[in-house]
C-alpha atoms as a PDB file:
ATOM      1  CA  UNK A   1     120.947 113.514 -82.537  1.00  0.00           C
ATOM      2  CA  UNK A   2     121.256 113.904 -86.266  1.00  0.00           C
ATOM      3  CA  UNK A   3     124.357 115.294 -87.946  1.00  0.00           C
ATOM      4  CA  UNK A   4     125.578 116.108 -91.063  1.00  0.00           C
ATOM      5  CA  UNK A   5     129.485 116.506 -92.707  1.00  0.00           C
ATOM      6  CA  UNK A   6     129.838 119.769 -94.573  1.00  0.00           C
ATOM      7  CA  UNK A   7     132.492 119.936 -97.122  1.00  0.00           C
ATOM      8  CA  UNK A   8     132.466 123.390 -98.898  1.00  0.00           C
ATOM      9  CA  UNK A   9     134.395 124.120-101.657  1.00  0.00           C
ATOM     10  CA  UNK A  10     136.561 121.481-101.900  1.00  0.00           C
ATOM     11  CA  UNK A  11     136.899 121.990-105.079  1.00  0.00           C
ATOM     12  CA  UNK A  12     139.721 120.544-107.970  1.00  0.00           C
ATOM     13  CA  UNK A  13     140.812 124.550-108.843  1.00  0.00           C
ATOM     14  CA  UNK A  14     140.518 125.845-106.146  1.00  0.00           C
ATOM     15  CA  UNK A  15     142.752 122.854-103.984  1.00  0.00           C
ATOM     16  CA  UNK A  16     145.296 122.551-106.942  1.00  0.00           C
ATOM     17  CA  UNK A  17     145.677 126.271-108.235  1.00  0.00           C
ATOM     18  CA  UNK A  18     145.968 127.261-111.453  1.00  0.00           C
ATOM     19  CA  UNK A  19     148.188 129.822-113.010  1.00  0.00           C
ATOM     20  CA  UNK A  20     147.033 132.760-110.847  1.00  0.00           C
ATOM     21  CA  UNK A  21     146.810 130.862-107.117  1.00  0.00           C
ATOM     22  CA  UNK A  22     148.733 128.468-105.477  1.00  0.00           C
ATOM     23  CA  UNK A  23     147.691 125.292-104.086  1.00  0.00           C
ATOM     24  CA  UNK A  24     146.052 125.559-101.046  1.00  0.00           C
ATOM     25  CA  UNK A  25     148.279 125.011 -97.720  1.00  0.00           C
ATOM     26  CA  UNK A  26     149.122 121.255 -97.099  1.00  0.00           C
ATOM     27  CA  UNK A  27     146.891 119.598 -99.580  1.00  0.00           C
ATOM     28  CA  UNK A  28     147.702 116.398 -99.359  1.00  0.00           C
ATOM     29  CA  UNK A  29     146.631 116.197 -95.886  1.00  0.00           C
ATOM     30  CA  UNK A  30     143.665 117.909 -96.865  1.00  0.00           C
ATOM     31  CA  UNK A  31     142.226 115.439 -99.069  1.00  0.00           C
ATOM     32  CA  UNK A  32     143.311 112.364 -96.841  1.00  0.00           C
ATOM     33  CA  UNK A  33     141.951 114.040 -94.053  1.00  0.00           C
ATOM     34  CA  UNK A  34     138.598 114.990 -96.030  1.00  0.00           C
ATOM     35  CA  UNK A  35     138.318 111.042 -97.584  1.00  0.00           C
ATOM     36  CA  UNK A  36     138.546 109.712 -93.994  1.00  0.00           C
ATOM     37  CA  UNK A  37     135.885 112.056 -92.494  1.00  0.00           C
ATOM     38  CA  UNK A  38     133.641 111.393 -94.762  1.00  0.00           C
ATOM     39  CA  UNK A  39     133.894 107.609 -94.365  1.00  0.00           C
ATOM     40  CA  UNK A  40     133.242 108.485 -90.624  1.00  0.00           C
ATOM     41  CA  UNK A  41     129.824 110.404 -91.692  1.00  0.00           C
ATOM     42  CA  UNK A  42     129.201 107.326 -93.273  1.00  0.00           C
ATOM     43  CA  UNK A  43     129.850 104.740 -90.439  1.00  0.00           C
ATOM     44  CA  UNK A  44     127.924 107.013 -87.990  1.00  0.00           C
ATOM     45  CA  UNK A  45     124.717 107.252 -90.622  1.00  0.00           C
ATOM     46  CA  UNK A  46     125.265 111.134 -91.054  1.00  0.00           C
ATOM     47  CA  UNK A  47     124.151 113.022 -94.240  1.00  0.00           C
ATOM     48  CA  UNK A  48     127.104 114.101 -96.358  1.00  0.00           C
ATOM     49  CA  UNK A  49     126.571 117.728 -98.014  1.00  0.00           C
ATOM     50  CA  UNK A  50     129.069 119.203-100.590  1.00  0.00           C
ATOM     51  CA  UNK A  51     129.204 122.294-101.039  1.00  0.00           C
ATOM     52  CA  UNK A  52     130.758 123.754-104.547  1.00  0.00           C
ATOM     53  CA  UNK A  53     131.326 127.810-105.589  1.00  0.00           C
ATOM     54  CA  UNK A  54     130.492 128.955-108.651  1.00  0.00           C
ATOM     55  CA  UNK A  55     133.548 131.767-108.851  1.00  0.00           C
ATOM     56  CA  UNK A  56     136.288 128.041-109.119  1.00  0.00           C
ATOM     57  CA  UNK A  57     136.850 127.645-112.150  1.00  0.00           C
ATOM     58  CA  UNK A  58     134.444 130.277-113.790  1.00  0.00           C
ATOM     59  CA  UNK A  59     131.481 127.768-112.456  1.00  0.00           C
ATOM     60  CA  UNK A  60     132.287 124.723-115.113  1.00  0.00           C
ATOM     61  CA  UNK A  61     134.371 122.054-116.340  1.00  0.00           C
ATOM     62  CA  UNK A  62     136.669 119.794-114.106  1.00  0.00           C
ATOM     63  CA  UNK A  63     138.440 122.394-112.270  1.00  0.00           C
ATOM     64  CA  UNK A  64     135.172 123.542-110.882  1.00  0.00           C
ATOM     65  CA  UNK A  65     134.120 119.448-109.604  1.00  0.00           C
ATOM     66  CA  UNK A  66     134.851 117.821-105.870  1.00  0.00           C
ATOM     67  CA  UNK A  67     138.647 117.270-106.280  1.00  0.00           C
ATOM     68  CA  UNK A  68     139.167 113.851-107.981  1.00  0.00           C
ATOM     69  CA  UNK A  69     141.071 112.439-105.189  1.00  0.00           C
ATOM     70  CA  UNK A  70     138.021 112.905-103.054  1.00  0.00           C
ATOM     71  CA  UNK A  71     135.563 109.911-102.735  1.00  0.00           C
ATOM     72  CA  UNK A  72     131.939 111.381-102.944  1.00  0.00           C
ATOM     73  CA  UNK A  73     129.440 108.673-101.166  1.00  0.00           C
ATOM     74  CA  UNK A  74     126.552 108.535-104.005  1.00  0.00           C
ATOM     75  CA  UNK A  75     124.143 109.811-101.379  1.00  0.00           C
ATOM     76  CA  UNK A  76     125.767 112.882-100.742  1.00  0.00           C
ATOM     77  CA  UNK A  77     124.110 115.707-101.848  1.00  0.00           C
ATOM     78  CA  UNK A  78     125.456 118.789-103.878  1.00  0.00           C
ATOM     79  CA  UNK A  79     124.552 122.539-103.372  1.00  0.00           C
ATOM     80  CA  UNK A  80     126.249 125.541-105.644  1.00  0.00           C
ATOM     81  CA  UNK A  81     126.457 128.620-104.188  1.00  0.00           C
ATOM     82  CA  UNK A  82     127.176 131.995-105.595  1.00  0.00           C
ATOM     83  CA  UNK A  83     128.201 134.134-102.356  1.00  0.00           C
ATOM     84  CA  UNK A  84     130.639 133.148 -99.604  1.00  0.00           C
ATOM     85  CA  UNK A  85     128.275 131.972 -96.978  1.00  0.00           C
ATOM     86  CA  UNK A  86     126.972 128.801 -98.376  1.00  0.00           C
ATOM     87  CA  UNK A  87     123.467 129.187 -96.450  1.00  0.00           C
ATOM     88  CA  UNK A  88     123.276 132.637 -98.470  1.00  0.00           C
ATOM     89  CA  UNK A  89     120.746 131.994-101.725  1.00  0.00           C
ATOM     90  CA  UNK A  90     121.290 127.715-101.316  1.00  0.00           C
ATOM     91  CA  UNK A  91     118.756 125.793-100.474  1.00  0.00           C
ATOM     92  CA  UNK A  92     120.864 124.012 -97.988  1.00  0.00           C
ATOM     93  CA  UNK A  93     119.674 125.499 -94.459  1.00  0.00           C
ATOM     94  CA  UNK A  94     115.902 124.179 -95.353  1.00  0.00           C
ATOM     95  CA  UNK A  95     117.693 120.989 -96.120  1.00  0.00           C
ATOM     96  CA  UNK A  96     119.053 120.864 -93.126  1.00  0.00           C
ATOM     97  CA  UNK A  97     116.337 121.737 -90.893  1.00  0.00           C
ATOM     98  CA  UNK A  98     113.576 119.382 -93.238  1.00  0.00           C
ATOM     99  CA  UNK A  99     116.163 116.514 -92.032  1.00  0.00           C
ATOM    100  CA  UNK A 100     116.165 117.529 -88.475  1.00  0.00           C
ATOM    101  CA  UNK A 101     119.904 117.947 -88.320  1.00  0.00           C
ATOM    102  CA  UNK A 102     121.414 119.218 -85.127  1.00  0.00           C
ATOM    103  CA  UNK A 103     125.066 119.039 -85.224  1.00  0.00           C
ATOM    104  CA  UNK A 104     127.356 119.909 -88.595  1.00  0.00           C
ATOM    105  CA  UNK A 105     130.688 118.626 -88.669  1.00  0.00           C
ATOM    106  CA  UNK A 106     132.634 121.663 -91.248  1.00  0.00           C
ATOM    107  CA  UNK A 107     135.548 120.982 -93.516  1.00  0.00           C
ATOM    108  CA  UNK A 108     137.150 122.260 -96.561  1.00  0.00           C
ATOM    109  CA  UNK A 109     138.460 125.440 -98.252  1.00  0.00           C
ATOM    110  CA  UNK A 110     138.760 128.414 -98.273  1.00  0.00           C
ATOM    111  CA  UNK A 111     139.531 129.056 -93.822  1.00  0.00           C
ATOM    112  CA  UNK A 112     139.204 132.884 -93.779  1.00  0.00           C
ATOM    113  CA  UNK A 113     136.068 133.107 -96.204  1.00  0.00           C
ATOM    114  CA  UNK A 114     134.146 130.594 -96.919  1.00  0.00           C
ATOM    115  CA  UNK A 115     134.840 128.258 -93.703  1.00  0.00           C
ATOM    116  CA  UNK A 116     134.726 130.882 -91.349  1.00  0.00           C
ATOM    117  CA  UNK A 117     131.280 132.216 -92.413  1.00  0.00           C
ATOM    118  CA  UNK A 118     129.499 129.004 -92.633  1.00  0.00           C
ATOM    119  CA  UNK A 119     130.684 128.015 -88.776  1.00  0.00           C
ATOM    120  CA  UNK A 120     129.330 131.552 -87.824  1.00  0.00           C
ATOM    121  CA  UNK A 121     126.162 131.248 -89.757  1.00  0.00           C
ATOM    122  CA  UNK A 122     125.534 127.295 -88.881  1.00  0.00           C
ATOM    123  CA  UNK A 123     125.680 128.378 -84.904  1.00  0.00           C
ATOM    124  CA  UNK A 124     122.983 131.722 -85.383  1.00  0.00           C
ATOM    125  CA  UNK A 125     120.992 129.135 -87.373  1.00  0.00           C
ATOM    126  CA  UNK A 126     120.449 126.443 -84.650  1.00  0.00           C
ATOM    127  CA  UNK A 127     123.117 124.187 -85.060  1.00  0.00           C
ATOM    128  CA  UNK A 128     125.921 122.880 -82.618  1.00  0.00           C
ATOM    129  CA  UNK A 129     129.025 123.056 -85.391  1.00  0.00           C
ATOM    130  CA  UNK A 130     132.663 121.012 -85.000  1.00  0.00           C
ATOM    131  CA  UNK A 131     135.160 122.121 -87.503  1.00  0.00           C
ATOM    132  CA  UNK A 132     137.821 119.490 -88.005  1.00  0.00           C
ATOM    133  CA  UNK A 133     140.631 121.194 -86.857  1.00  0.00           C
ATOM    134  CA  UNK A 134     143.197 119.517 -89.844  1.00  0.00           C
ATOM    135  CA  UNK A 135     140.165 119.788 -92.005  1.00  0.00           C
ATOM    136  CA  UNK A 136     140.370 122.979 -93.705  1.00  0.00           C
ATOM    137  CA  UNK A 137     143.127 124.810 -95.686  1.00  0.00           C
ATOM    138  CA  UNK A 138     143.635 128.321 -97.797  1.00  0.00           C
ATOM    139  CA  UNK A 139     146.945 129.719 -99.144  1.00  0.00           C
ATOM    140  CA  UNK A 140     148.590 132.409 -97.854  1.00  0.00           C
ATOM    141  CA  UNK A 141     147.334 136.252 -97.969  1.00  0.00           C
ATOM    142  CA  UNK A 142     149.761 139.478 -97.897  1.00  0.00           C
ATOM    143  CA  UNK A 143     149.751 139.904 -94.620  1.00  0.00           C
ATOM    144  CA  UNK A 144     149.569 136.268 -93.278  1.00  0.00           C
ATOM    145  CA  UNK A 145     150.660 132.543 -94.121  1.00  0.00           C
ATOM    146  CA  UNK A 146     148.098 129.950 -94.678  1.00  0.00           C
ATOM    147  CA  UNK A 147     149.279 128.119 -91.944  1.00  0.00           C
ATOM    148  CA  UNK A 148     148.842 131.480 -89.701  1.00  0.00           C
ATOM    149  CA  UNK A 149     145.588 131.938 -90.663  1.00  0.00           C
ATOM    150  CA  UNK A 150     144.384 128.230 -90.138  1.00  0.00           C
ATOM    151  CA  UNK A 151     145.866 128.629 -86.626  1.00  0.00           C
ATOM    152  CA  UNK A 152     143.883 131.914 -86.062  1.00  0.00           C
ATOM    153  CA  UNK A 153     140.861 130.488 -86.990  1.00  0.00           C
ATOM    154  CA  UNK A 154     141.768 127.228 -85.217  1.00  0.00           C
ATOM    155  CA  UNK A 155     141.623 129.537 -82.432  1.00  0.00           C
ATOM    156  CA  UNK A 156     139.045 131.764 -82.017  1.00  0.00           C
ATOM    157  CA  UNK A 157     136.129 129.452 -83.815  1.00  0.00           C
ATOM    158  CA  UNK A 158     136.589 126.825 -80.960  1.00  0.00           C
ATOM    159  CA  UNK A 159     134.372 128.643 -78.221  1.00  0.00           C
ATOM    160  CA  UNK A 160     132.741 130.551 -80.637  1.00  0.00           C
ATOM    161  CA  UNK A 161     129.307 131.117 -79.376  1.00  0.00           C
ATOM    162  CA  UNK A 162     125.413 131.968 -80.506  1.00  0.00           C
ATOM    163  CA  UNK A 163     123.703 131.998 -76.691  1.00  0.00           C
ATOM    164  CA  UNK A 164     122.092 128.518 -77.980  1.00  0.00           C
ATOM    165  CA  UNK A 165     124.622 126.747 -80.478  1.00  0.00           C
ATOM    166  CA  UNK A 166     128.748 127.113 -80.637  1.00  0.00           C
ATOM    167  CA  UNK A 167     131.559 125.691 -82.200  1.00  0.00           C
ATOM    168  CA  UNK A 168     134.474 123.301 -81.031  1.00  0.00           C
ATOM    169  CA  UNK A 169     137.833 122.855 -83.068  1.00  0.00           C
ATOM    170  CA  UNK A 170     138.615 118.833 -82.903  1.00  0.00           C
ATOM    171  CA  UNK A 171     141.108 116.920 -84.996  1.00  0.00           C
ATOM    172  CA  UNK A 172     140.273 114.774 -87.534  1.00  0.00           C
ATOM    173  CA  UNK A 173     141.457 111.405 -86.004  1.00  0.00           C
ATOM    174  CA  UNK A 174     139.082 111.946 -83.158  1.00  0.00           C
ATOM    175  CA  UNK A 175     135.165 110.994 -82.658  1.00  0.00           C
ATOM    176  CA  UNK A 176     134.170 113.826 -84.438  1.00  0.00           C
ATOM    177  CA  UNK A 177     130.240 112.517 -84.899  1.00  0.00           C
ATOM    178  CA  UNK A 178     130.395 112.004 -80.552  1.00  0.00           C
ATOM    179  CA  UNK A 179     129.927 115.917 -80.360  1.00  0.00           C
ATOM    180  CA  UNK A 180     131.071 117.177 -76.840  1.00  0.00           C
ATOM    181  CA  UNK A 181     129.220 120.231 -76.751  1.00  0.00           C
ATOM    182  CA  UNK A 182     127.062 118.981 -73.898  1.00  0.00           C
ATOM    183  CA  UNK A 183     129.679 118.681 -71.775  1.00  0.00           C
ATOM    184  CA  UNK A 184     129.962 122.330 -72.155  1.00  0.00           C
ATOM    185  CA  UNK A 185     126.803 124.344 -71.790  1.00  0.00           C
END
């Protein structure tokens, strides 16, 4: 099985805020949790994909990078996107497929947008899909906390089901590149 870690939009504006948005909900954690993932990619020989939006930061300068605090392997590869979905107008999901990929592990920002639609596109496109349960982050909306709405999609993304491909919700300190999803069809 080949896999490959997603990290979309874990970006240095968007995680930090700037004078219009907060920081995104437990950061910290975030970033520690998004270092030691990707050092698991690494161990288990998967291809590392960041993903960056082009409305942080008005699409330039350093608020618009990977966060600083985020180790990029020098392999990884780097997609912009313009839209939400990053499979929408990126060259990513031939990527993908050209490198035979069958499983994505999905982490980074923001839960209710930009995480939620690339889970739900990843598992209509072929792919089995684990999204690191401590592994993603927004800030809160008006009608919800950020820690509400991680929870929510915590919830109804593990299960969440294309006939062939789904998703699972694991934690980050667990064997996240030993999918289970076998053990479930």
């Amino acid at each position: 099985m080949k896999q490959a870690l997603l990290v979309i939009d874990a970006q240095q504006e968007l995680i930090d805020g700037n004078d219009k948005e907060k920081s995104v909900f437990n950061k910290a954690t975030l970033l520690d949790n998004i270092n030691s993932v990707v050092k698991k990619a690494l161990v288990s020989d998967s291809l590392v994909v960041f993903i960056r939006d082009k409305d942080v930061a008005e699409g330039k300068g350093k608020g618009f990078e990977v966060h600083q605090d985020i180790d990029i392997p020098q392999e990884a590869k780097v997609f912009d996107k313009a839209a939400t979905n990053a499979f929408y107008g990126t060259p990513l999901l031939v990527f993908l497929q050209d490198n035979k990929i069958d499983h994505l592990v999905i982490m980074g920002c923001k839960t209710e947008h930009c995480i939620d639609s690339a889970v739900r596109t990843a598992t209509v496109s072929g792919f089995d899909v684990t999204l690191v349960e401590d592994g993603h982050s927004t800030t809160d909306s008006s009608h919800l906390t950020a820690e509400q709405i991680i929870s929510h999609h915590n919830a109804i993304l593990h299960g969440h089901y294309n006939v062939d491909n789904f998703s699972m919700v694991r934690r980050s300190d667990e064997d996240l590149f030993q999918p289970k999803h076998d053990d479930y069809r």
